[in-house]
C-alpha atoms as a PDB file:
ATOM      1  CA  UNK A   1      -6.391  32.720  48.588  1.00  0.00           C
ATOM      2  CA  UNK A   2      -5.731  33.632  51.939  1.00  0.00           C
ATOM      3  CA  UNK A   3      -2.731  32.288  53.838  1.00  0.00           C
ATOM      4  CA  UNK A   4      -1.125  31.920  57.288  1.00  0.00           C
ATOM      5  CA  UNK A   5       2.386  30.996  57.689  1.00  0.00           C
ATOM      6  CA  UNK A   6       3.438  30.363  61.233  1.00  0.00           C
ATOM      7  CA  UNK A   7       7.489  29.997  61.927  1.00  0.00           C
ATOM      8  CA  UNK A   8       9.553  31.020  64.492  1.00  0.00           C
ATOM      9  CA  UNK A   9      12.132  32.053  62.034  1.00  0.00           C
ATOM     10  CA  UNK A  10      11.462  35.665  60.812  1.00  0.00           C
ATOM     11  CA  UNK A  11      13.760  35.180  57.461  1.00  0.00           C
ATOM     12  CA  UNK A  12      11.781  31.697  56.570  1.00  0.00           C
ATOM     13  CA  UNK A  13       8.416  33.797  57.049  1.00  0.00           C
ATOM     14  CA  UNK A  14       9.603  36.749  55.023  1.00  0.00           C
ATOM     15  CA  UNK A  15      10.676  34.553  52.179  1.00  0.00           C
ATOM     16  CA  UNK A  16       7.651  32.897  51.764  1.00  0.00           C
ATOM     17  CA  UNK A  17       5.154  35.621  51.723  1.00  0.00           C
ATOM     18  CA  UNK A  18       7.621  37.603  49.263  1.00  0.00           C
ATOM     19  CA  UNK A  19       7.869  34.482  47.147  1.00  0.00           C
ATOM     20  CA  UNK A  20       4.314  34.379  47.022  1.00  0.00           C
ATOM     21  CA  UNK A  21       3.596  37.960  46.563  1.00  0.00           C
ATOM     22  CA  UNK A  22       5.470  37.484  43.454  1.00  0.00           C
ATOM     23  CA  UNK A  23       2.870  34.805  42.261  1.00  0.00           C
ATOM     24  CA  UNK A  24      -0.012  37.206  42.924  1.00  0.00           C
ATOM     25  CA  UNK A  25      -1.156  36.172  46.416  1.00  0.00           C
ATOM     26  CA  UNK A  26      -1.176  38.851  48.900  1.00  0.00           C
ATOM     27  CA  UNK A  27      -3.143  37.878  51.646  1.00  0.00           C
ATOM     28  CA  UNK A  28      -0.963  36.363  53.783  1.00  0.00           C
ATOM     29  CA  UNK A  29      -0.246  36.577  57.921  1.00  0.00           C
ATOM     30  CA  UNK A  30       2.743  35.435  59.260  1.00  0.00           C
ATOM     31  CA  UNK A  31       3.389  34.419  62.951  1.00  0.00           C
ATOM     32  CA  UNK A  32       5.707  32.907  65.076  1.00  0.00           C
ATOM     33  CA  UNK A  33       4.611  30.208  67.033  1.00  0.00           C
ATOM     34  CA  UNK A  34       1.200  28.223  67.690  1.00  0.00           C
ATOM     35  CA  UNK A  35      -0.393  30.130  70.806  1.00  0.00           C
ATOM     36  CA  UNK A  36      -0.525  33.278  68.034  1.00  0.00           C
ATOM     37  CA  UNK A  37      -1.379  30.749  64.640  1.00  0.00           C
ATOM     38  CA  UNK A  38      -4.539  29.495  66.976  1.00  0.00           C
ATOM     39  CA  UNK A  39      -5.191  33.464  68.111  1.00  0.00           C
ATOM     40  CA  UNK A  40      -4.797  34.586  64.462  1.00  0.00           C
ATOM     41  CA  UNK A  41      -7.428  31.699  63.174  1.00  0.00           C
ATOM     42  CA  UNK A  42     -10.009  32.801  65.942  1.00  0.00           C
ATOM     43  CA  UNK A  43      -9.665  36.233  65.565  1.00  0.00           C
ATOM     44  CA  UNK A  44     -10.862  35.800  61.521  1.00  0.00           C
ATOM     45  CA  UNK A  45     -13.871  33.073  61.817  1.00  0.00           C
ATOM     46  CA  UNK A  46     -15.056  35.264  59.270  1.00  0.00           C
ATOM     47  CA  UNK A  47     -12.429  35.295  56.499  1.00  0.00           C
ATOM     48  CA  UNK A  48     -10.804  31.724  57.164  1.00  0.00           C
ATOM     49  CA  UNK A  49      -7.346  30.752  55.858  1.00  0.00           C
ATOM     50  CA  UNK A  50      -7.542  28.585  52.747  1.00  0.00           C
ATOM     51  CA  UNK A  51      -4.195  27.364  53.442  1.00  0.00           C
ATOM     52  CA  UNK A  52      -2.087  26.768  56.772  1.00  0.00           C
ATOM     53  CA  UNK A  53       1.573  25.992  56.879  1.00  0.00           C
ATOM     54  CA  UNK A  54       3.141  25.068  60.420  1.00  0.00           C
ATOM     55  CA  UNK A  55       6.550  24.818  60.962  1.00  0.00           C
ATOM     56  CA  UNK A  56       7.468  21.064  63.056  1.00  0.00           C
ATOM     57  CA  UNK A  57       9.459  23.249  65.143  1.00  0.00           C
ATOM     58  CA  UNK A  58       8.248  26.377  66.106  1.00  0.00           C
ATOM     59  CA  UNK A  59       7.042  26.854  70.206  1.00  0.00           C
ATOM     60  CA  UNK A  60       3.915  25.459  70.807  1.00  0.00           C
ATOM     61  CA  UNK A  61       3.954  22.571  68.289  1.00  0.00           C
ATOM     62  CA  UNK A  62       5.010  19.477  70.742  1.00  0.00           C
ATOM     63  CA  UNK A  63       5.566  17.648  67.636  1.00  0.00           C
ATOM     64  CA  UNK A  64       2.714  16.838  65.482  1.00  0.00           C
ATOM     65  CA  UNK A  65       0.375  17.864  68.364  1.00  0.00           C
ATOM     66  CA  UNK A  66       0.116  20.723  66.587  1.00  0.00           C
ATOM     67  CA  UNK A  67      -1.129  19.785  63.915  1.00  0.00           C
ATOM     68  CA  UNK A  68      -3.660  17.629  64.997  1.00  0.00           C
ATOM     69  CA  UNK A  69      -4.976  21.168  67.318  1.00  0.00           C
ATOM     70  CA  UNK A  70      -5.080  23.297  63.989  1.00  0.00           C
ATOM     71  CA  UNK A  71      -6.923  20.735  61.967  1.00  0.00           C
ATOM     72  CA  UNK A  72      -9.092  20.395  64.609  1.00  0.00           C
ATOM     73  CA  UNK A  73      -9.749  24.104  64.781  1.00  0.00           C
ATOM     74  CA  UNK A  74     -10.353  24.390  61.205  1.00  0.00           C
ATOM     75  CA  UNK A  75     -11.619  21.157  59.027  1.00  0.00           C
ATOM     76  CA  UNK A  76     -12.043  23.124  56.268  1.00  0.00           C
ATOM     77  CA  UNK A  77      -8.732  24.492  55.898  1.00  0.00           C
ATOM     78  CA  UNK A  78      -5.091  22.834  53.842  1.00  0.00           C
ATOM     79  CA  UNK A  79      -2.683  22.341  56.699  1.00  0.00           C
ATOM     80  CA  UNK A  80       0.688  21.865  55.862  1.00  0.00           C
ATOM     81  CA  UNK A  81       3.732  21.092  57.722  1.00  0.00           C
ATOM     82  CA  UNK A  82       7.483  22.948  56.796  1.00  0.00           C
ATOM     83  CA  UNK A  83      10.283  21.853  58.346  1.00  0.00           C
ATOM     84  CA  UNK A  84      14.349  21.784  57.906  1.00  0.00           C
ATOM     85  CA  UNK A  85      14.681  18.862  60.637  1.00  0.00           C
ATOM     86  CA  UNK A  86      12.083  16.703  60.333  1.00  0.00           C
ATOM     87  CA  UNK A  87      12.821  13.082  58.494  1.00  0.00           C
ATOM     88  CA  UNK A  88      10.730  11.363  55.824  1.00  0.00           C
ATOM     89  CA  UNK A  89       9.120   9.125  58.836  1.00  0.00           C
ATOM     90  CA  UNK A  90       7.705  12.575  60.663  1.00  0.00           C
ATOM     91  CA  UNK A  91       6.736  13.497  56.986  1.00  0.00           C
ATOM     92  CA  UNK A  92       4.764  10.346  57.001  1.00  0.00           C
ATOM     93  CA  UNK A  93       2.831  10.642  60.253  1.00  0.00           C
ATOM     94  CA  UNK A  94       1.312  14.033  59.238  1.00  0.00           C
ATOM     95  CA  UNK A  95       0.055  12.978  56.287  1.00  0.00           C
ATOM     96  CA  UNK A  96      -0.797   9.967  58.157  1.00  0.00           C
ATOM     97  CA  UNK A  97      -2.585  12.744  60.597  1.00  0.00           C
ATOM     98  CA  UNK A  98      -4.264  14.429  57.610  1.00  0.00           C
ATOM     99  CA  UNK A  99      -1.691  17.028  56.644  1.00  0.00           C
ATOM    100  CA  UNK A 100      -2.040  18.463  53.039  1.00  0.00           C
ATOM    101  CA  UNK A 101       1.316  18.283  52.671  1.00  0.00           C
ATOM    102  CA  UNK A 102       5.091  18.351  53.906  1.00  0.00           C
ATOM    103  CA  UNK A 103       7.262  20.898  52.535  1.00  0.00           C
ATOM    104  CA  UNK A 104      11.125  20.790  53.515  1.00  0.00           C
ATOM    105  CA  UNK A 105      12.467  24.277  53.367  1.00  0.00           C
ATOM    106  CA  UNK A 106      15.296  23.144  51.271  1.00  0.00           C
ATOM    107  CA  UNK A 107      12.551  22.925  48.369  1.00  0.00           C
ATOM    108  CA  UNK A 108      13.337  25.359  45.502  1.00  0.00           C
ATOM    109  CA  UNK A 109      11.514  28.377  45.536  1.00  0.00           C
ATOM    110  CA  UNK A 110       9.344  27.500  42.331  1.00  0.00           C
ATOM    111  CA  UNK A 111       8.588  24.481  43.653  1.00  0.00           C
ATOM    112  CA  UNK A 112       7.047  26.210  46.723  1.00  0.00           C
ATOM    113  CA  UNK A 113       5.200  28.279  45.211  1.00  0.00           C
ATOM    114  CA  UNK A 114       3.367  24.691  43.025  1.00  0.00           C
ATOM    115  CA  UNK A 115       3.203  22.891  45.969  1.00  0.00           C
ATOM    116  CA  UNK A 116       1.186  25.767  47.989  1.00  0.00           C
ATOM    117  CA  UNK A 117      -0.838  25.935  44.954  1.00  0.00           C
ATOM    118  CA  UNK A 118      -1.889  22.458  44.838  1.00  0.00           C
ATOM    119  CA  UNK A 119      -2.198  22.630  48.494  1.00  0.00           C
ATOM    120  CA  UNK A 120      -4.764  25.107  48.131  1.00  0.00           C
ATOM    121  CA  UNK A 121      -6.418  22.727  45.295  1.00  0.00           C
ATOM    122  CA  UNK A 122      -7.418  20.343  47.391  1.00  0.00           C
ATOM    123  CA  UNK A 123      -4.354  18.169  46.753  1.00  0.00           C
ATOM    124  CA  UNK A 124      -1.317  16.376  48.740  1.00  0.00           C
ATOM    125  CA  UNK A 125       2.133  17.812  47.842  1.00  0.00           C
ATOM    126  CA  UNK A 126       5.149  15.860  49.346  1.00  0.00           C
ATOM    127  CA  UNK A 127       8.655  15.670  47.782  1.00  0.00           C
ATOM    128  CA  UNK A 128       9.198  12.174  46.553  1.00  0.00           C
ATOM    129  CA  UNK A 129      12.884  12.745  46.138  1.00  0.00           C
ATOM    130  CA  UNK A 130      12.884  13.754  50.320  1.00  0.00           C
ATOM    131  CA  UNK A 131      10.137  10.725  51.030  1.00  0.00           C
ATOM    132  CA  UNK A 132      12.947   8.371  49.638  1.00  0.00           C
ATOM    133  CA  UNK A 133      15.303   9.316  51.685  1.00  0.00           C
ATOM    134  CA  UNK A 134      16.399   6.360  53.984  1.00  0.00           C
ATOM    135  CA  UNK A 135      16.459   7.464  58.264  1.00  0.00           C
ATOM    136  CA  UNK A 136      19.981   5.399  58.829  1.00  0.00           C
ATOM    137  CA  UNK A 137      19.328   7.024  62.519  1.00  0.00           C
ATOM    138  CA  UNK A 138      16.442   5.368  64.202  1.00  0.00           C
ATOM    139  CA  UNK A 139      16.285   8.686  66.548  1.00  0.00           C
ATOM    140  CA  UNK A 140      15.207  10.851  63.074  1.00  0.00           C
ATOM    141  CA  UNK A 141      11.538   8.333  63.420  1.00  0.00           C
ATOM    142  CA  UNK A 142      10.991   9.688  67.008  1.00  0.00           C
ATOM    143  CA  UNK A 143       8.615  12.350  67.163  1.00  0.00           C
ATOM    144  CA  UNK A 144       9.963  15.487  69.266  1.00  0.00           C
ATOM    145  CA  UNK A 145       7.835  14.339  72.381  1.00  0.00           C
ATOM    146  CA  UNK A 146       9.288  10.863  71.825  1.00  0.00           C
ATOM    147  CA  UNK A 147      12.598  12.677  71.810  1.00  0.00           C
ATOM    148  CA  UNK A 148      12.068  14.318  75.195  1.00  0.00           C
ATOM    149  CA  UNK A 149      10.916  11.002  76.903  1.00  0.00           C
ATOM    150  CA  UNK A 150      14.457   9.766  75.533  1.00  0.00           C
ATOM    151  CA  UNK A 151      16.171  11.956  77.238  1.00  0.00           C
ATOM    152  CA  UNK A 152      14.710  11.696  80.240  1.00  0.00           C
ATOM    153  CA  UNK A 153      15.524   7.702  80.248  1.00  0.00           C
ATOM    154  CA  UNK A 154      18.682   8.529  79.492  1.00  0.00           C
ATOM    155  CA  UNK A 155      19.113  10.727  82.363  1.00  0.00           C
ATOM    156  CA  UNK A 156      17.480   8.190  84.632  1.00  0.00           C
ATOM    157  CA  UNK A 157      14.166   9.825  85.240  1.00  0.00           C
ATOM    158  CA  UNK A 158      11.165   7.800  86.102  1.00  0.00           C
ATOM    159  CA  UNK A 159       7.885   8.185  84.257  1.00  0.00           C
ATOM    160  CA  UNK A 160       6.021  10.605  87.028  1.00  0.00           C
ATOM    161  CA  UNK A 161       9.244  12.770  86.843  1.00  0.00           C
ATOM    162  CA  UNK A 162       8.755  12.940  82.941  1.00  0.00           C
ATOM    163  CA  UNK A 163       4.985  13.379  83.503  1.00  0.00           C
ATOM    164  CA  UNK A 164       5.607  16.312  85.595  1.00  0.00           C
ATOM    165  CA  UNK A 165       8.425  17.968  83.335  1.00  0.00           C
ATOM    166  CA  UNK A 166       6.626  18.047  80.493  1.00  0.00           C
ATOM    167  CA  UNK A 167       2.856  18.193  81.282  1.00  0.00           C
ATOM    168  CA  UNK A 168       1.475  15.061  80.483  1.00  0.00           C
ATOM    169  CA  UNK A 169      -0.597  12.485  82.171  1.00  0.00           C
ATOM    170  CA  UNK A 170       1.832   9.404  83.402  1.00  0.00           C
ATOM    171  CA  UNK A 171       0.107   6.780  81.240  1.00  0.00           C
ATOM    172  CA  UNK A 172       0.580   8.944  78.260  1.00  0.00           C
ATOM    173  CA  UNK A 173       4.806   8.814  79.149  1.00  0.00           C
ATOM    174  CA  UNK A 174       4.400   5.339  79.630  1.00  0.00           C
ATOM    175  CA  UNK A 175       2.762   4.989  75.698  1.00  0.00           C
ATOM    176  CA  UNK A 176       5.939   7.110  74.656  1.00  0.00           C
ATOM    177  CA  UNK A 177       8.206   4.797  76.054  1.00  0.00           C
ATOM    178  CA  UNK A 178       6.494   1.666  74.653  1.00  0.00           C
ATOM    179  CA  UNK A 179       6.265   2.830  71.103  1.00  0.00           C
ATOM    180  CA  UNK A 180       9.631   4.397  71.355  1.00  0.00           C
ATOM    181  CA  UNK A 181      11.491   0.849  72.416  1.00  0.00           C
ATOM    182  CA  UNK A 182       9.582  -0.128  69.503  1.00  0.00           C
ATOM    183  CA  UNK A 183      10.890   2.232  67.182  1.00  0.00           C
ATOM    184  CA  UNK A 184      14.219   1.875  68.219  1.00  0.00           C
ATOM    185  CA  UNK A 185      14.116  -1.877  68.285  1.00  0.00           C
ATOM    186  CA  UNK A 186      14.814  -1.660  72.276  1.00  0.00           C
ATOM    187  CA  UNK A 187      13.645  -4.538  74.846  1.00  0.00           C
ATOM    188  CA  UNK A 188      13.050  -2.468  77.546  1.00  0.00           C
ATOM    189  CA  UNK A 189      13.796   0.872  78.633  1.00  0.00           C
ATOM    190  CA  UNK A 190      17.020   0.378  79.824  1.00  0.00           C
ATOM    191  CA  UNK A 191      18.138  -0.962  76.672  1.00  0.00           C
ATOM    192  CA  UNK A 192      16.040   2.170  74.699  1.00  0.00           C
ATOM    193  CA  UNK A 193      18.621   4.782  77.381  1.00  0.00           C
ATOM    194  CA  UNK A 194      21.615   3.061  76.116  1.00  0.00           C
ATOM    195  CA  UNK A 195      21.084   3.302  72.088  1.00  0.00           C
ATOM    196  CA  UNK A 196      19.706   7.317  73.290  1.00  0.00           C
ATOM    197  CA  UNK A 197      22.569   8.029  74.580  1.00  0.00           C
ATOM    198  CA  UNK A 198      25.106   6.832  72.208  1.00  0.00           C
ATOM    199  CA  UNK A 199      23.113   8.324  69.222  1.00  0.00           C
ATOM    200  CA  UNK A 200      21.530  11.661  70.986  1.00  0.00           C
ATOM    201  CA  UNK A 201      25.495  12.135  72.326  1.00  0.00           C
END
């Protein structure tokens, strides 16, 4: 089995592919960010990755973007998400998205090392003991690009400011801001900027 593991955090990488080296797989790459997951999948069209794990919040990801680009890249291939942040309602949308899995890195390290293997299987691993978990803050459903248009209602900004700031067409801020109020129960924007900023502080 070959795998790539792709987190910004060098410690989280390290203990993976050691973890797994103790189970007998040794083919694994480890990078730190999506620009250099997407380089390392082109640069081995030959030998693909049987399994892919991306962390939510590594540069490059924009949320479950991500995800969607590396599944797009490579059909064929398990992608994963790992995250320590990310709430049962993210969890949700990527397998929602077609994720083979979500694995919170507070899982124990034998249970990693099952849930990569039935990941490589051709099954779905997810926690059920995390999916339970209840998301008493409505801001834990927003995606991290839902997050950013938050902020930038909170701080007043119109939607071509937002559009500009973060590289997206206008009508695309103006779909985060509708399904956004509708997350957080919100009217209107206005009313969305008020719960943001007494729960993002």
């Amino acid at each position: 089995m070959r795998l790539l593991i792709a987190d910004d955090h060098d410690l989280v990488r390290e203990a993976i592919a050691a973890l797994l080296k103790g189970q007998g797989i040794s083919d694994i790459t480890g990078v730190d960010c999506l620009p250099a997951a997407i380089a390392a999948i082109q640069a081995e069209t030959d030998r693909p990755y049987d399994v892919i794990l991306l962390d939510y919040d590594m540069p490059g990801m924009d949320g479950l973007d991500g995800l969607t680009r590396i599944m797009q890249l490579v059909p064929d291939a398990a992608v994963a998400l790992i995250s320590g942040t990310a709430s049962p309602n993210i969890a949700r949308q990527a397998l929602d998205a077609g994720a083979r899995g979500f694995l919170p890195k507070t899982l124990a390290s034998n249970s990693l090392a099952m849930a990569i293997g039935l990941i490589a299987s051709g099954q779905v691993f997810v926690p059920y003991d995390f999916m339970e978990q209840a998301d008493d803050n409505p801001i834990a459903n927003l995606t991290k690009r839902e997050t950013d248009v938050l902020r930038g209602l909170c701080e007043g900004k119109s939607n071509k400011i937002m559009a500009n700031e973060l590289q997206l067409a206008e009508v695309t801020v103006k779909l985060h801001v509708k399904t956004l109020c509708r997350k957080l129960g919100a009217t209107n924007r206005t009313q969305a900027a008020l719960i943001g900023k007494e729960k993002l502080g």
